[in-house]
PDB file of N, CA and C in Angstrom:
ATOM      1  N   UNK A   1     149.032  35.349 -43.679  1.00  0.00           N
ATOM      2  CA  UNK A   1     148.785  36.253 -42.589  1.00  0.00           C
ATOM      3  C   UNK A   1     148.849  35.451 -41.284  1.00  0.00           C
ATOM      4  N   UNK A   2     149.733  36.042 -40.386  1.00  0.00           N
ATOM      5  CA  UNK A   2     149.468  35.336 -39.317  1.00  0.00           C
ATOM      6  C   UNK A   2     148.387  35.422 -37.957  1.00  0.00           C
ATOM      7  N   UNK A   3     148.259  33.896 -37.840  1.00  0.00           N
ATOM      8  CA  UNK A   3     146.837  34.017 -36.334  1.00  0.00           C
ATOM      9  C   UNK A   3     147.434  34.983 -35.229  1.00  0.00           C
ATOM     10  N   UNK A   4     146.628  35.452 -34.447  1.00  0.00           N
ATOM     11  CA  UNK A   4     146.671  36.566 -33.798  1.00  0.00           C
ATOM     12  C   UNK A   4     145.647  35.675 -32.850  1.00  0.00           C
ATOM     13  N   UNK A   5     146.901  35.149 -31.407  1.00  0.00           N
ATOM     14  CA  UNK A   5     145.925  34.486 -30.711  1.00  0.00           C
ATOM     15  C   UNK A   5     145.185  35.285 -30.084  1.00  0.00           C
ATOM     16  N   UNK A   6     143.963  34.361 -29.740  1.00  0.00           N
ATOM     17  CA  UNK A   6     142.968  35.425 -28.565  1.00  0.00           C
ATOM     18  C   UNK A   6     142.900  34.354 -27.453  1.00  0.00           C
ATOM     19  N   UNK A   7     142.359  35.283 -26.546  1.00  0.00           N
ATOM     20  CA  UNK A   7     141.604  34.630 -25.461  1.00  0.00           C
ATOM     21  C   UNK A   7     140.167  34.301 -25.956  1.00  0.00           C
ATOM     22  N   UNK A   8     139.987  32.740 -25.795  1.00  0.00           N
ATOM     23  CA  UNK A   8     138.564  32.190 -25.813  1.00  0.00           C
ATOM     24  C   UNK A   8     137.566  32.863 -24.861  1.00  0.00           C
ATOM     25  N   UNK A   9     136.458  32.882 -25.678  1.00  0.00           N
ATOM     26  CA  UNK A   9     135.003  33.520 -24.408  1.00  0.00           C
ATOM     27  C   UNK A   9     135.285  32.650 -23.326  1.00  0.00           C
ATOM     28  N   UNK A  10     135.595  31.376 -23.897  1.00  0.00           N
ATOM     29  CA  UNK A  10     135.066  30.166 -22.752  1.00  0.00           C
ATOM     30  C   UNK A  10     136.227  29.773 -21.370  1.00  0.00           C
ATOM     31  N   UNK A  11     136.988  30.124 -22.155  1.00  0.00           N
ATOM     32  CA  UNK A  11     138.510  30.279 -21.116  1.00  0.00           C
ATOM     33  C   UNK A  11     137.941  31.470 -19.858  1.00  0.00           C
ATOM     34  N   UNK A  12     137.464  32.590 -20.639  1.00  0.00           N
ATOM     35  CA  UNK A  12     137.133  33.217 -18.977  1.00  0.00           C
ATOM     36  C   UNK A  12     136.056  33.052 -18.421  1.00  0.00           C
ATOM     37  N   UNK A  13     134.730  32.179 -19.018  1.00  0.00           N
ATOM     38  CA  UNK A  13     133.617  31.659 -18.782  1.00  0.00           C
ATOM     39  C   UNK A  13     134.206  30.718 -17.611  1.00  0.00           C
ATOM     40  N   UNK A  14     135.143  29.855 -17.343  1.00  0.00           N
ATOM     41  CA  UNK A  14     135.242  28.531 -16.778  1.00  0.00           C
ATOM     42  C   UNK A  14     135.783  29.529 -15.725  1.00  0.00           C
ATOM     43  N   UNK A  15     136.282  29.991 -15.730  1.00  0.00           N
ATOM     44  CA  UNK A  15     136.643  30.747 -14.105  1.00  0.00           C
ATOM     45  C   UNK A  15     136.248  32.121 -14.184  1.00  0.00           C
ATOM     46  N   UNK A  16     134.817  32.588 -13.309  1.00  0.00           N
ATOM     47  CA  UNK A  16     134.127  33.377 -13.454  1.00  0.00           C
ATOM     48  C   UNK A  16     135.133  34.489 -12.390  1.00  0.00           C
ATOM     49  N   UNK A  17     135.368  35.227 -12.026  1.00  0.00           N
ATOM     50  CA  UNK A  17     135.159  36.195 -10.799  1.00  0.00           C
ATOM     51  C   UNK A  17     134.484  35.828  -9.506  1.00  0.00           C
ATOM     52  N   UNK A  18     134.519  35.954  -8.342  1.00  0.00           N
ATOM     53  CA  UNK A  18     133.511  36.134  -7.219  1.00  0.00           C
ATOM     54  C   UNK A  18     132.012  36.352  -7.463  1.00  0.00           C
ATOM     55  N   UNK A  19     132.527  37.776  -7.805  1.00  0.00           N
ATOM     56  CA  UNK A  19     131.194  38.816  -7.838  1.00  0.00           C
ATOM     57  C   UNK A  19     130.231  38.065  -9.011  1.00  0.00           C
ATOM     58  N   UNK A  20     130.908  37.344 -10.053  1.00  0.00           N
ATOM     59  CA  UNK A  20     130.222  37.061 -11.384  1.00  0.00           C
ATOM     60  C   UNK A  20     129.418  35.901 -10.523  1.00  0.00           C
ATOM     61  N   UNK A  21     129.549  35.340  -9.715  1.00  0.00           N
ATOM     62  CA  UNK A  21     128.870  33.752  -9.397  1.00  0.00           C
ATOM     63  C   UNK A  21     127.992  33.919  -8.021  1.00  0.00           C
ATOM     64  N   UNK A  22     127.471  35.164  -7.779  1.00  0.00           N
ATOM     65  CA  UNK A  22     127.071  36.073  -6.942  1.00  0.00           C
ATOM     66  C   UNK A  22     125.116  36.326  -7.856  1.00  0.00           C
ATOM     67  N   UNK A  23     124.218  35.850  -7.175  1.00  0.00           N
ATOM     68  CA  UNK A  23     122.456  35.987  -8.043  1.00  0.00           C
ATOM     69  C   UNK A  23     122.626  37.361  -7.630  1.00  0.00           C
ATOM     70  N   UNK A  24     121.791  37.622  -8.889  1.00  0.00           N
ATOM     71  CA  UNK A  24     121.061  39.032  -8.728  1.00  0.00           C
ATOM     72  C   UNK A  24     119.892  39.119  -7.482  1.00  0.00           C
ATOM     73  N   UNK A  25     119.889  40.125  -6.362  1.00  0.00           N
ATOM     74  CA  UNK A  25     118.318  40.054  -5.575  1.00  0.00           C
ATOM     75  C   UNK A  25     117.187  40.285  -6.885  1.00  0.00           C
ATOM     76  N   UNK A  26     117.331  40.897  -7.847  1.00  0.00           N
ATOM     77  CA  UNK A  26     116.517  40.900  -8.669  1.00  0.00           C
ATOM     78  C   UNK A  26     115.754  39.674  -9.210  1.00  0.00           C
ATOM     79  N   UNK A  27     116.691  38.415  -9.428  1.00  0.00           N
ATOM     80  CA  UNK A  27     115.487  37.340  -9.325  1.00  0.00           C
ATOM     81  C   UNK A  27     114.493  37.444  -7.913  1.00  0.00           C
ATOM     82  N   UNK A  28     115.052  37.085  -7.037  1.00  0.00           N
ATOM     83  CA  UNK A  28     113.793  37.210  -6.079  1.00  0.00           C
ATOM     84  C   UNK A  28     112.857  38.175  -6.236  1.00  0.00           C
ATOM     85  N   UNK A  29     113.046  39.457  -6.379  1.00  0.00           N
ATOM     86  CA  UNK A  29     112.068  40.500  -6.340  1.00  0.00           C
ATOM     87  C   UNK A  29     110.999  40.623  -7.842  1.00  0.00           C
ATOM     88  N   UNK A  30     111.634  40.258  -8.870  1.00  0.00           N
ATOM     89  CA  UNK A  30     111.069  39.892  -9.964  1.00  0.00           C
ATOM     90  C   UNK A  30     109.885  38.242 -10.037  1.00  0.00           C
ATOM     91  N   UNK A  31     110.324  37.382  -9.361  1.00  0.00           N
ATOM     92  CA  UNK A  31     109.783  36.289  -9.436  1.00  0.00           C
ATOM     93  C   UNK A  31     108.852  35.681  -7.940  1.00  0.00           C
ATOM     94  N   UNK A  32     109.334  36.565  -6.906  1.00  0.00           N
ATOM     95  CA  UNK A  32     108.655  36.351  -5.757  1.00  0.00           C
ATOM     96  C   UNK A  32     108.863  35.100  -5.171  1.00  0.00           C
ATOM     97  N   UNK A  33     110.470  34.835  -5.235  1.00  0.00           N
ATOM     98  CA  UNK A  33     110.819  33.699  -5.003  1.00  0.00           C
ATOM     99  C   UNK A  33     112.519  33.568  -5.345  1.00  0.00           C
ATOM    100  N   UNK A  34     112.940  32.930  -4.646  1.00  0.00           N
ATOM    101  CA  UNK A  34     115.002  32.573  -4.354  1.00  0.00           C
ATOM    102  C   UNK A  34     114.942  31.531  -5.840  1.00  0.00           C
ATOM    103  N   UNK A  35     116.419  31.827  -6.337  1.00  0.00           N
ATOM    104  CA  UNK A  35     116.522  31.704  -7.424  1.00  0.00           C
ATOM    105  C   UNK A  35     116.122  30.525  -7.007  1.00  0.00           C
ATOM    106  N   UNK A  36     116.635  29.356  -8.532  1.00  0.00           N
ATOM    107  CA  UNK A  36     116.678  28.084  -8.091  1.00  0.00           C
ATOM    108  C   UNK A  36     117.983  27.186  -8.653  1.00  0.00           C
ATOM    109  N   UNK A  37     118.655  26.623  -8.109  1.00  0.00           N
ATOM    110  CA  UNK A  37     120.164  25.991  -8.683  1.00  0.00           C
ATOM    111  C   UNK A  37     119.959  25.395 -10.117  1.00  0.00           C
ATOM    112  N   UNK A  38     120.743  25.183 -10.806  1.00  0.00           N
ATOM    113  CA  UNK A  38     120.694  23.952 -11.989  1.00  0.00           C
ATOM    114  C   UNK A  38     120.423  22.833 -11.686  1.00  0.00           C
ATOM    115  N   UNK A  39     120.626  22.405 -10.259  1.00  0.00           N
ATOM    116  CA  UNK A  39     120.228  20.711  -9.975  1.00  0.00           C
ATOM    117  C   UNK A  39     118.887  20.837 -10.089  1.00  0.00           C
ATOM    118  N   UNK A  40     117.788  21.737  -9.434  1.00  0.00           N
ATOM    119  CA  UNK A  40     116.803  22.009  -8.925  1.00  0.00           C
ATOM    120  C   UNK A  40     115.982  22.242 -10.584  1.00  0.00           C
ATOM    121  N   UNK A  41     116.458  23.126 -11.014  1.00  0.00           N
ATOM    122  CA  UNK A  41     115.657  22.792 -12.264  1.00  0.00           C
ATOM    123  C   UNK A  41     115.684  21.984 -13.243  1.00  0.00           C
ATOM    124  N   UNK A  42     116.905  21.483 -13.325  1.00  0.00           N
ATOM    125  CA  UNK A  42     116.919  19.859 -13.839  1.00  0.00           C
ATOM    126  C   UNK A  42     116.088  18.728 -13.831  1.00  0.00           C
ATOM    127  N   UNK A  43     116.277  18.577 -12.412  1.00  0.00           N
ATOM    128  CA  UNK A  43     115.044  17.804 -11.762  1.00  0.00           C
ATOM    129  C   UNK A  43     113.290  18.204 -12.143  1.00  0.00           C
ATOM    130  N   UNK A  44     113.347  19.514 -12.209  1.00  0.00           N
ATOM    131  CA  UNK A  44     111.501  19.834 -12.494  1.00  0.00           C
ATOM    132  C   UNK A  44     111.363  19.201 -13.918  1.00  0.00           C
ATOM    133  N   UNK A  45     112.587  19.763 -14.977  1.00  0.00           N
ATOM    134  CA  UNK A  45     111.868  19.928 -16.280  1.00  0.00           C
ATOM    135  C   UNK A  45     112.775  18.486 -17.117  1.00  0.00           C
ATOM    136  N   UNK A  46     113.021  17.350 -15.948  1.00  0.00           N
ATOM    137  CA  UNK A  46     113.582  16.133 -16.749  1.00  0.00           C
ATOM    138  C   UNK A  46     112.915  15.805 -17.598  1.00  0.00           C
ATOM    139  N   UNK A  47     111.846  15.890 -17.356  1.00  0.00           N
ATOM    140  CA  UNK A  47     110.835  14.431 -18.377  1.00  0.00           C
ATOM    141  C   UNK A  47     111.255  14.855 -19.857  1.00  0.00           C
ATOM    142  N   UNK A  48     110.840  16.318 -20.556  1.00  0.00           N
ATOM    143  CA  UNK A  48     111.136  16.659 -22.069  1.00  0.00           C
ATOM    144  C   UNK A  48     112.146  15.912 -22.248  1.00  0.00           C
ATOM    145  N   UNK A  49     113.236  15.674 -21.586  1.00  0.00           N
ATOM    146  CA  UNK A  49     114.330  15.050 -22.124  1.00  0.00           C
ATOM    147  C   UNK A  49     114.680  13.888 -22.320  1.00  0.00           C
ATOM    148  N   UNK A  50     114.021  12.898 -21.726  1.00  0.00           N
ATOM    149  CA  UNK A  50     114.179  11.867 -21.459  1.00  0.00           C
ATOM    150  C   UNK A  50     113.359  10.974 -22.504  1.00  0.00           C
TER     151      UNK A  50
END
């Protein structure tokens, strides 16, 4: 039987849309506070990892 290529999830994961890379206001209004980047929480929760 032959493969029947697909498109990978991750192929359209790596180049999102605009709108997709766009926060919800809903974090803020949910958390009472602006999201926070991946650097930013990296930095809080290093130690477990290390």
């Amino acid at each position: 039987m032959p493969r029947i290529p697909s498109k990978s999830p991750s192929a359209s994961w790596a180049s999102p849309k605009a709108a997709e890379q766009q926060v919800s206001p809903d974090v803020e209004q949910v958390f009472g506070r602006l999201p926070r980047t991946f650097t930013e929480w990296a930095v809080r929760n290093a130690a477990p990892f290390e």
